[in-house]
N, C-alpha and C. Protein backbone atom coordinates (compact mmCIF):
# COMPACT_ATOMS: atom_id res chain seq x y z
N UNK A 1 -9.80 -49.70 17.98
CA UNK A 1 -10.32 -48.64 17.14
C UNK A 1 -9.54 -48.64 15.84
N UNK A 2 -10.01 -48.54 14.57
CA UNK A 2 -9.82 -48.42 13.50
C UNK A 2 -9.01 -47.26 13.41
N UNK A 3 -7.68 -47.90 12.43
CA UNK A 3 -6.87 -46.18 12.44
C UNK A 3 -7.69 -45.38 10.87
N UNK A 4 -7.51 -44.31 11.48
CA UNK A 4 -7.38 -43.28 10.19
C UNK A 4 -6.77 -42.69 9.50
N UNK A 5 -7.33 -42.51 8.28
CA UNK A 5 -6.32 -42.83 6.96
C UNK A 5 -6.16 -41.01 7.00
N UNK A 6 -4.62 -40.52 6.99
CA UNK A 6 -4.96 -39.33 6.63
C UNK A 6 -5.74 -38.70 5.84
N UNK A 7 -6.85 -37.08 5.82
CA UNK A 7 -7.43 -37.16 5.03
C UNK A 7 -6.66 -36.18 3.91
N UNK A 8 -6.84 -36.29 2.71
CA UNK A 8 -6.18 -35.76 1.47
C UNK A 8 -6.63 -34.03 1.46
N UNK A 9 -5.84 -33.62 1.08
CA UNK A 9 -5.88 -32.11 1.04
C UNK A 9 -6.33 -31.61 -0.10
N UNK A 10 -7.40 -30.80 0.16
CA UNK A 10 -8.45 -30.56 -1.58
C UNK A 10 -7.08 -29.29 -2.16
N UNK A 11 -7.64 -29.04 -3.22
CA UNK A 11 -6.71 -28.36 -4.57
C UNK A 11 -7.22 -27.10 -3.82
N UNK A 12 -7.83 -26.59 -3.06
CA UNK A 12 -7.61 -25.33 -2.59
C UNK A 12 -7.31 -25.17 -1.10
N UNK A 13 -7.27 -26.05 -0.77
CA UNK A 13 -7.03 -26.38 0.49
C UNK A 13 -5.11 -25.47 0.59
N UNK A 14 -4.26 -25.51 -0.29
CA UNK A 14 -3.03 -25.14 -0.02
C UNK A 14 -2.96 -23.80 -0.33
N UNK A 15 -4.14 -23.30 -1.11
CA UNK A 15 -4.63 -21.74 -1.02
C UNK A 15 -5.31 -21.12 -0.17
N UNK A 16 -5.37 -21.77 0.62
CA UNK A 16 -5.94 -20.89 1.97
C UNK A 16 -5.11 -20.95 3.38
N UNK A 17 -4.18 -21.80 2.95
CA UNK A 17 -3.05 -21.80 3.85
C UNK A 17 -2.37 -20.20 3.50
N UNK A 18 -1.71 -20.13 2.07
CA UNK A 18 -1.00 -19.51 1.65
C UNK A 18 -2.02 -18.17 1.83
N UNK A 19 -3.27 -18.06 2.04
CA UNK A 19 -3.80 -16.70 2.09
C UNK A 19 -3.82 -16.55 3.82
N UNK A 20 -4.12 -17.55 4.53
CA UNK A 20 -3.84 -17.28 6.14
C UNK A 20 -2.34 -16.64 6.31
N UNK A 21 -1.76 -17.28 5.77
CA UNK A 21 0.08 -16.71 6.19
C UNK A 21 0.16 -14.95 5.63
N UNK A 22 -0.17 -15.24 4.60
CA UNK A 22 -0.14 -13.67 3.74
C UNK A 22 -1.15 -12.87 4.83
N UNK A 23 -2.60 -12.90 5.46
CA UNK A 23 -2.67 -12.23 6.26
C UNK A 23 -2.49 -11.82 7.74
N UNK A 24 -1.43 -12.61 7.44
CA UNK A 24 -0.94 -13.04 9.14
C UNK A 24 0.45 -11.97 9.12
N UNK A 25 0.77 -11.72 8.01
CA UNK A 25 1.55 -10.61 7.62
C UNK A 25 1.32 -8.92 8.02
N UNK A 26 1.69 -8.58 9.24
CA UNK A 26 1.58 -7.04 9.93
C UNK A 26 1.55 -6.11 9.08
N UNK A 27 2.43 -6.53 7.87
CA UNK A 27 3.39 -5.32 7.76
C UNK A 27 2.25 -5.03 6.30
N UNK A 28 2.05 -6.00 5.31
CA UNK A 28 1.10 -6.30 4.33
C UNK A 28 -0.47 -5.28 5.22
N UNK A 29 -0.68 -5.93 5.98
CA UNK A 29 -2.25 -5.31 6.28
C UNK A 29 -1.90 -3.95 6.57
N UNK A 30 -0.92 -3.08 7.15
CA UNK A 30 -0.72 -2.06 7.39
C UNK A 30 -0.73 -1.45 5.70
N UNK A 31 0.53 -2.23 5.06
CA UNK A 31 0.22 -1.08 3.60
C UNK A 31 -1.06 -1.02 2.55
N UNK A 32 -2.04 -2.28 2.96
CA UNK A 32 -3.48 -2.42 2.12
C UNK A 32 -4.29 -1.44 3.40
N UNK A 33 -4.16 -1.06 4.32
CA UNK A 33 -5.05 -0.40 5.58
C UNK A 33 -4.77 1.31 5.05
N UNK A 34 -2.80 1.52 4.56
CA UNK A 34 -3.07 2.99 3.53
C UNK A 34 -3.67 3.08 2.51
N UNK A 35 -3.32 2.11 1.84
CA UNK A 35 -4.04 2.40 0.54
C UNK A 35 -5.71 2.53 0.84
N UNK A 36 -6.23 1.81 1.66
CA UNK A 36 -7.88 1.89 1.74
C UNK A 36 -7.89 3.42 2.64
N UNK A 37 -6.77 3.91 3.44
CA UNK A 37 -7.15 5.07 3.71
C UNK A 37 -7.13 6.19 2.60
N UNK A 38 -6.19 6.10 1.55
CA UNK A 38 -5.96 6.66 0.79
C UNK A 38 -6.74 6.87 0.28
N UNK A 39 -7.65 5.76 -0.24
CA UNK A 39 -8.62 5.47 -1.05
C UNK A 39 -9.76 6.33 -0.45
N UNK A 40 -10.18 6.15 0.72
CA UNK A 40 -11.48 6.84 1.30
C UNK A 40 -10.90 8.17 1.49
N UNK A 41 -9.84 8.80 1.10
CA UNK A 41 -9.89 10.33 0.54
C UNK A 41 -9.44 10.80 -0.66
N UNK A 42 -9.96 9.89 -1.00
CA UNK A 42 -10.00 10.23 -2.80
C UNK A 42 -8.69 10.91 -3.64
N UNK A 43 -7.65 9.72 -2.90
CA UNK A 43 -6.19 9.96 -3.88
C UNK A 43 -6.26 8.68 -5.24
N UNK A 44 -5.55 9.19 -6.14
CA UNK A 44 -6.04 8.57 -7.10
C UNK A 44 -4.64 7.68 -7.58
N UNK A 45 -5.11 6.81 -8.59
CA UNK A 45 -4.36 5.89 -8.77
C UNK A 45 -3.35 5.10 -7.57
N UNK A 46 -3.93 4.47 -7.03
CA UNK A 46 -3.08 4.06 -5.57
C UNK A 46 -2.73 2.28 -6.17
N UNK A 47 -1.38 2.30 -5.64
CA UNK A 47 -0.98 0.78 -6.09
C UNK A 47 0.23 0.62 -4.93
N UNK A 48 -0.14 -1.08 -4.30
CA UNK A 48 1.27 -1.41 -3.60
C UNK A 48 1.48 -2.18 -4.06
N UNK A 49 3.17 -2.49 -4.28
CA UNK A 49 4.25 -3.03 -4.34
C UNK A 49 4.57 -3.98 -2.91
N UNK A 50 5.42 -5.18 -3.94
CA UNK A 50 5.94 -5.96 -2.56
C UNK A 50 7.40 -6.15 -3.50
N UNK A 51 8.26 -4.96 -2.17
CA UNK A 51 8.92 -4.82 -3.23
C UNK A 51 10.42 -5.42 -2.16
N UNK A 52 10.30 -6.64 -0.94
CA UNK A 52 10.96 -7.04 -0.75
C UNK A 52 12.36 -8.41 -1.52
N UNK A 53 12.17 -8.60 -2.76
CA UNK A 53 12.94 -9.24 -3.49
C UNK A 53 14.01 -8.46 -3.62
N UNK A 54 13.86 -6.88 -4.38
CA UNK A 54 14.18 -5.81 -4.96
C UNK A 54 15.11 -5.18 -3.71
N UNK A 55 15.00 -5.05 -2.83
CA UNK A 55 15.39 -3.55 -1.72
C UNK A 55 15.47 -4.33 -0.66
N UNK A 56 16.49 -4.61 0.14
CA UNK A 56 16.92 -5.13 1.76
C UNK A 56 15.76 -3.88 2.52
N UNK A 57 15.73 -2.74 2.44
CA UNK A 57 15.29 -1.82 3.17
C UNK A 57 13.90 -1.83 3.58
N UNK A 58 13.20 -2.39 2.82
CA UNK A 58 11.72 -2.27 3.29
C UNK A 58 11.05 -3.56 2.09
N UNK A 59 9.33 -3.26 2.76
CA UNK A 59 9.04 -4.83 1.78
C UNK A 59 7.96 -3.79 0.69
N UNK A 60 7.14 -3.28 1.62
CA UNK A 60 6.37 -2.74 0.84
C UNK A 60 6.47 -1.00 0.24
N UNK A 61 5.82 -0.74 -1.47
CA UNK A 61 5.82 0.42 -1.50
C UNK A 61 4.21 0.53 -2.10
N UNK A 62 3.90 1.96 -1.16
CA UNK A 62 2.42 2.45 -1.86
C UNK A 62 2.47 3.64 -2.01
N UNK A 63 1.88 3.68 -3.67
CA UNK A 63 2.00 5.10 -4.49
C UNK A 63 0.27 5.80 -4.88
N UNK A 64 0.76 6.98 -4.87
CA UNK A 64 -0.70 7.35 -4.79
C UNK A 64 -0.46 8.85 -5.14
N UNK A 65 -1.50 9.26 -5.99
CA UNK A 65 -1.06 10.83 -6.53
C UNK A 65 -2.66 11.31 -5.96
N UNK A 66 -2.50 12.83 -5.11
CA UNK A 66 -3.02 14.08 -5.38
C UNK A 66 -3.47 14.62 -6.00
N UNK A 67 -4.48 15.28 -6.11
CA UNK A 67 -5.08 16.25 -6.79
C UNK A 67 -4.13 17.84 -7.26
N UNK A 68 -3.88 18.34 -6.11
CA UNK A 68 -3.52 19.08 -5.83
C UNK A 68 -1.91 19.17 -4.49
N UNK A 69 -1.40 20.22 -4.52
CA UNK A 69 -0.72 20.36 -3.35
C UNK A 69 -1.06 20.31 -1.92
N UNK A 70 -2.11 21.05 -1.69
CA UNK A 70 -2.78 20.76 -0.74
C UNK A 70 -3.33 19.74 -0.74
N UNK A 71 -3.88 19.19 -1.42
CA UNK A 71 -4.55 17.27 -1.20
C UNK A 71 -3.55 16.70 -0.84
N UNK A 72 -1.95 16.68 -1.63
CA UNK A 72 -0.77 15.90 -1.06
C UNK A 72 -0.77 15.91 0.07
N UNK A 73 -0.27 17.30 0.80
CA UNK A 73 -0.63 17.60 1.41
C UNK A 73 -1.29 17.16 3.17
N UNK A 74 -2.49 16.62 2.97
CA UNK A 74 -3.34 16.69 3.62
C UNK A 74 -3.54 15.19 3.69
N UNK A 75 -3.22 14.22 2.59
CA UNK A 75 -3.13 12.94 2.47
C UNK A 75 -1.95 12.07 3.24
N UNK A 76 -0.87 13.07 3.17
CA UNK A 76 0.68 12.85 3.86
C UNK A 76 0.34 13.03 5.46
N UNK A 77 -0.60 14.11 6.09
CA UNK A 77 -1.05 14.36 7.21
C UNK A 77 -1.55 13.25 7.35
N UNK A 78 -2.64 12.54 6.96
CA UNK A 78 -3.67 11.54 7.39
C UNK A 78 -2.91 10.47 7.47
N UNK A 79 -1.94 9.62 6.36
CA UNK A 79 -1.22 8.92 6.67
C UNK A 79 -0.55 8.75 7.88
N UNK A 80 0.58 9.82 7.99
CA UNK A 80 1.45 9.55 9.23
C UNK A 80 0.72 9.42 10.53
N UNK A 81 -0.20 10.00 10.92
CA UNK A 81 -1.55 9.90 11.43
C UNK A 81 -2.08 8.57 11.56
N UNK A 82 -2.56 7.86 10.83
CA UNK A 82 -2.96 6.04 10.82
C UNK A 82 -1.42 5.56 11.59
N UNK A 83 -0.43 5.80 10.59
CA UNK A 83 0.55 4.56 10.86
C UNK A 83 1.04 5.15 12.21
N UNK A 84 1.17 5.96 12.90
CA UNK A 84 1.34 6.58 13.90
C UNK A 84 0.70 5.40 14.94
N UNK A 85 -1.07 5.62 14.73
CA UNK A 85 -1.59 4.83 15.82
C UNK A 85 -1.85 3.49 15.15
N UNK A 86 -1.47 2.95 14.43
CA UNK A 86 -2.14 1.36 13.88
C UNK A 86 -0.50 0.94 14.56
N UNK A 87 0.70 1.21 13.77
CA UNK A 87 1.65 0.51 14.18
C UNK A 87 2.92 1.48 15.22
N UNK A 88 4.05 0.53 15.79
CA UNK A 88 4.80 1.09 16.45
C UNK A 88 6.26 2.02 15.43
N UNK A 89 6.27 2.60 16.07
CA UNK A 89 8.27 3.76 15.67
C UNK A 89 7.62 4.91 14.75
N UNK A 90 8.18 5.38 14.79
CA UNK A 90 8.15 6.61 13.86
C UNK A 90 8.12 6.64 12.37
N UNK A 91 7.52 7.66 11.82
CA UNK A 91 7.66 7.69 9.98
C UNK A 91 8.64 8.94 9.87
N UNK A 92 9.41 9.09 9.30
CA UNK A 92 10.08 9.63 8.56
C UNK A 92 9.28 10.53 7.30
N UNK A 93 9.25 11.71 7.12
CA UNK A 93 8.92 12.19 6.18
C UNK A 93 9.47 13.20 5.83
N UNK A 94 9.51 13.32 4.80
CA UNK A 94 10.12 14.26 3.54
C UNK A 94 9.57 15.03 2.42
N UNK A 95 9.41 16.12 2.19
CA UNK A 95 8.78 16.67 1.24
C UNK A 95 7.86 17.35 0.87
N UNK A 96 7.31 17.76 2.15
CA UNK A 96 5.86 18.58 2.97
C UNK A 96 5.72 19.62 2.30
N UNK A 97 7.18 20.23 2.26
CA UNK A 97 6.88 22.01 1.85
C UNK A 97 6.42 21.92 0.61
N UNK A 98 6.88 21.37 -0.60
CA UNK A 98 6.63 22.00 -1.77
C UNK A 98 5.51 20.76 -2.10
N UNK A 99 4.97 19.54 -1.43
CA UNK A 99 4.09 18.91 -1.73
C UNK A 99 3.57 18.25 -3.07
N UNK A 100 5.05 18.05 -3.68
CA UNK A 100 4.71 17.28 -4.91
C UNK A 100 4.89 16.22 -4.72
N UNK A 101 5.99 15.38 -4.31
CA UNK A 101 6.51 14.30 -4.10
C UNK A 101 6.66 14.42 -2.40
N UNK A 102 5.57 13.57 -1.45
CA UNK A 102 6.06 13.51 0.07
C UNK A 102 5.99 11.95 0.03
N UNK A 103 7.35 11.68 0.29
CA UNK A 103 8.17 10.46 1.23
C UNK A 103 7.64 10.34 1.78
N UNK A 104 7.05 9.08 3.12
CA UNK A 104 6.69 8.73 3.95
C UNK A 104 7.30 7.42 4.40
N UNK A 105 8.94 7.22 5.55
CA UNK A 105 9.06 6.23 5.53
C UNK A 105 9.00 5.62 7.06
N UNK A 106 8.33 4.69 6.84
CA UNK A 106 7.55 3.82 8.03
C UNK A 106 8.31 2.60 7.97
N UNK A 107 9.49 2.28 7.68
CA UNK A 107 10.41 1.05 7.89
C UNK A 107 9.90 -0.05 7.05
N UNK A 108 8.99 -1.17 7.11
CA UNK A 108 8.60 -1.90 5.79
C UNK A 108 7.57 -1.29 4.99
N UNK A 109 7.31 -0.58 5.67
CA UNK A 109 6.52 0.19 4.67
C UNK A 109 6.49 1.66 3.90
N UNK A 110 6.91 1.84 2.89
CA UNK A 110 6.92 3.60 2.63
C UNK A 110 6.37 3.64 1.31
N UNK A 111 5.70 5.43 2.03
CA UNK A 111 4.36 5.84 1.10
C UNK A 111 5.18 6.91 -0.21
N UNK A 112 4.45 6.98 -0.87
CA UNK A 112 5.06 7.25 -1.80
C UNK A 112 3.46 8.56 -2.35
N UNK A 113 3.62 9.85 -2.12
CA UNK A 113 2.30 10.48 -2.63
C UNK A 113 2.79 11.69 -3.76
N UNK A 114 2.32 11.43 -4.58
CA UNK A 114 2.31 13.00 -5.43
C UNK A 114 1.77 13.45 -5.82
N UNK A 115 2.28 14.93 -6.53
CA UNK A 115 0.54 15.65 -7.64
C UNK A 115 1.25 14.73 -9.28
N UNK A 116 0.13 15.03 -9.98
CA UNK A 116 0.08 14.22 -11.44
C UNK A 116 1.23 14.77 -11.86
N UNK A 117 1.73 15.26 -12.09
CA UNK A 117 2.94 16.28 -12.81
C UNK A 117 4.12 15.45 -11.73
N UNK A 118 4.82 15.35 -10.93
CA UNK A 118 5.49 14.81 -10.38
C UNK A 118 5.49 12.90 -10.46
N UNK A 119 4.62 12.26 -10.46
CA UNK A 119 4.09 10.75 -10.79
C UNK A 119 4.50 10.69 -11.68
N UNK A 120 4.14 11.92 -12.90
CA UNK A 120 4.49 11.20 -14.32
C UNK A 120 6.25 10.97 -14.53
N UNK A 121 6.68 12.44 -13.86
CA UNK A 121 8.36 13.27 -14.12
C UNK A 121 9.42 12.02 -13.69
N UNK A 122 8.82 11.02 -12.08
CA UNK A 122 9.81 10.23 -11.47
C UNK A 122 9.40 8.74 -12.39
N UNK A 123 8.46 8.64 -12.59
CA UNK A 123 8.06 7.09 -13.23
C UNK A 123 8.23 5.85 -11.87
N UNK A 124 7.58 5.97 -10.86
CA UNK A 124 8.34 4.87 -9.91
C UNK A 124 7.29 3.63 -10.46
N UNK A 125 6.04 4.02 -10.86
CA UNK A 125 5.47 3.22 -11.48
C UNK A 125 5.91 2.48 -12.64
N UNK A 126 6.84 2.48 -13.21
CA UNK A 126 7.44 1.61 -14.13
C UNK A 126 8.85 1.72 -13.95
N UNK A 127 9.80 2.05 -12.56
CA UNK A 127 11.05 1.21 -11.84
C UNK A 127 10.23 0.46 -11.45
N UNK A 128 9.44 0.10 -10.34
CA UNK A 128 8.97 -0.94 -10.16
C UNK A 128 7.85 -1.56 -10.03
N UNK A 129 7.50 -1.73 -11.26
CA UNK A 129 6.36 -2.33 -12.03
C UNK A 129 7.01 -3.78 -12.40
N UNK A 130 7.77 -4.06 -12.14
CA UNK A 130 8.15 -5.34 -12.12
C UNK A 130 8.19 -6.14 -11.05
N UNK A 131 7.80 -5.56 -9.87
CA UNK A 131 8.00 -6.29 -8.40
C UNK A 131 6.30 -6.06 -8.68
N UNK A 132 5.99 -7.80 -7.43
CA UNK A 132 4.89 -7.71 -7.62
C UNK A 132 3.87 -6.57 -7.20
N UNK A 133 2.56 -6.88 -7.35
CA UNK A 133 1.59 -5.95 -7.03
C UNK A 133 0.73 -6.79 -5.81
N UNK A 134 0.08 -5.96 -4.89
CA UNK A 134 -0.41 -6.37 -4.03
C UNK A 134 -2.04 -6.38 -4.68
N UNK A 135 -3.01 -7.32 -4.63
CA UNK A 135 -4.45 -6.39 -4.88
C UNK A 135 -5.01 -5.87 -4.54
N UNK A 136 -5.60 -4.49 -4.87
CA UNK A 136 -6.65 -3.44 -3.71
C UNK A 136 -7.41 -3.37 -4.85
N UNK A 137 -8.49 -2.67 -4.32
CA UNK A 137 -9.75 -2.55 -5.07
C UNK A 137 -10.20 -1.32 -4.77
N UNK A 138 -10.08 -0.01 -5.45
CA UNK A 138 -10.55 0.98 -4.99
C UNK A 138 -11.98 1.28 -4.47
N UNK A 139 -12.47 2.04 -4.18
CA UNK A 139 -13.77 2.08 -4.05
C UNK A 139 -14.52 2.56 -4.82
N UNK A 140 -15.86 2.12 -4.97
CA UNK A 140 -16.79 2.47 -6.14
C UNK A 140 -16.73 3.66 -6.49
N UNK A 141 -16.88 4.31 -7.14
CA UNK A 141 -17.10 5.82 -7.29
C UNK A 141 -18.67 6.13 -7.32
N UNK A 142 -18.80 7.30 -6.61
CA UNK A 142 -20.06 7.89 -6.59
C UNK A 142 -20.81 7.85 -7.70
N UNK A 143 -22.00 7.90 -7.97
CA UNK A 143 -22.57 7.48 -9.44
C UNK A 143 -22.62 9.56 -9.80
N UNK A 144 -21.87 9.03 -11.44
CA UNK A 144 -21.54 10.39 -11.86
C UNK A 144 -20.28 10.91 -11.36
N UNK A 145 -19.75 10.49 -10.37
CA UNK A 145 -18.18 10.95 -10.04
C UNK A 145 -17.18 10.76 -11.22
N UNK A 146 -16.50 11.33 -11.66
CA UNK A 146 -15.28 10.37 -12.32
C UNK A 146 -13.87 10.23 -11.34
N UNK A 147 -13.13 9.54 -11.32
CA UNK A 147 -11.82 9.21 -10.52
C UNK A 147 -11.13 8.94 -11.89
């Protein structure tokens, strides 16, 4: 039998390796699984960070602002809630009562939620806006909605 010649690996062929590994990543699908929860209750501006270069402590951060106190609120509920039953240990949270800024820390992953007035006051969006960004895609908005 005729041997065979290895076959050559196409130019995207090493990009779909590198996207199998990336979703083979627990900890990644858990913080794009908040943000899409986030997203389907209409918290606004939501962005994750992979911000394991930066911080021994965790890899990912996802930020996301409120409407209101009560939306914080109620968004911080739903969270700990998912990561509760999607992954294992406990979240840590901080910041419930006065609901501007609630912590959420889930070990590689911590949430980061506020009202607009607090987002703007800490800036975590530009500390680390230099670590990469993960891509999400919010969801369409209702026709006539604004977000």
């Amino acid at each position: 039998m005729p041997r065979r010649e290895p076959r050559a690996r196409s130019a995207s062929e090493p990009d779909r390796v590198a996207a199998k590994a990336l979703a083979a990543d627990p900890m990644r699908t858990l913080a794009l699984d908040v943000a899409a929860f986030l997203d389907s209750k209409r918290a606004l501006e939501i962005r994750v960070f992979d911000v394991s270069a930066t911080l021994p402590i965790c890899t990912y951060f996802v930020l996301a602002t409120g409407t209101s106190a009560r939306h914080v609120q109620a968004l911080a509920d739903g969270t700990v809630r998912l990561l509760r039953a999607r992954a294992s240990g406990r979240a840590a949270v901080d910041g419930t009562r006065e609901a501007r800024w609630v912590c959420i820390d889930h070990g590689d992953v911590v949430v980061h939620l506020f009202d607009p007035e607090a987002r703007e006051f800490y800036g975590l969006d530009y500390l680390w806006g230099d670590a990469p960004e993960l891509h999400f895609t919010p969801r369409t908005p209702i026709s006539g909605e604004t977000r």
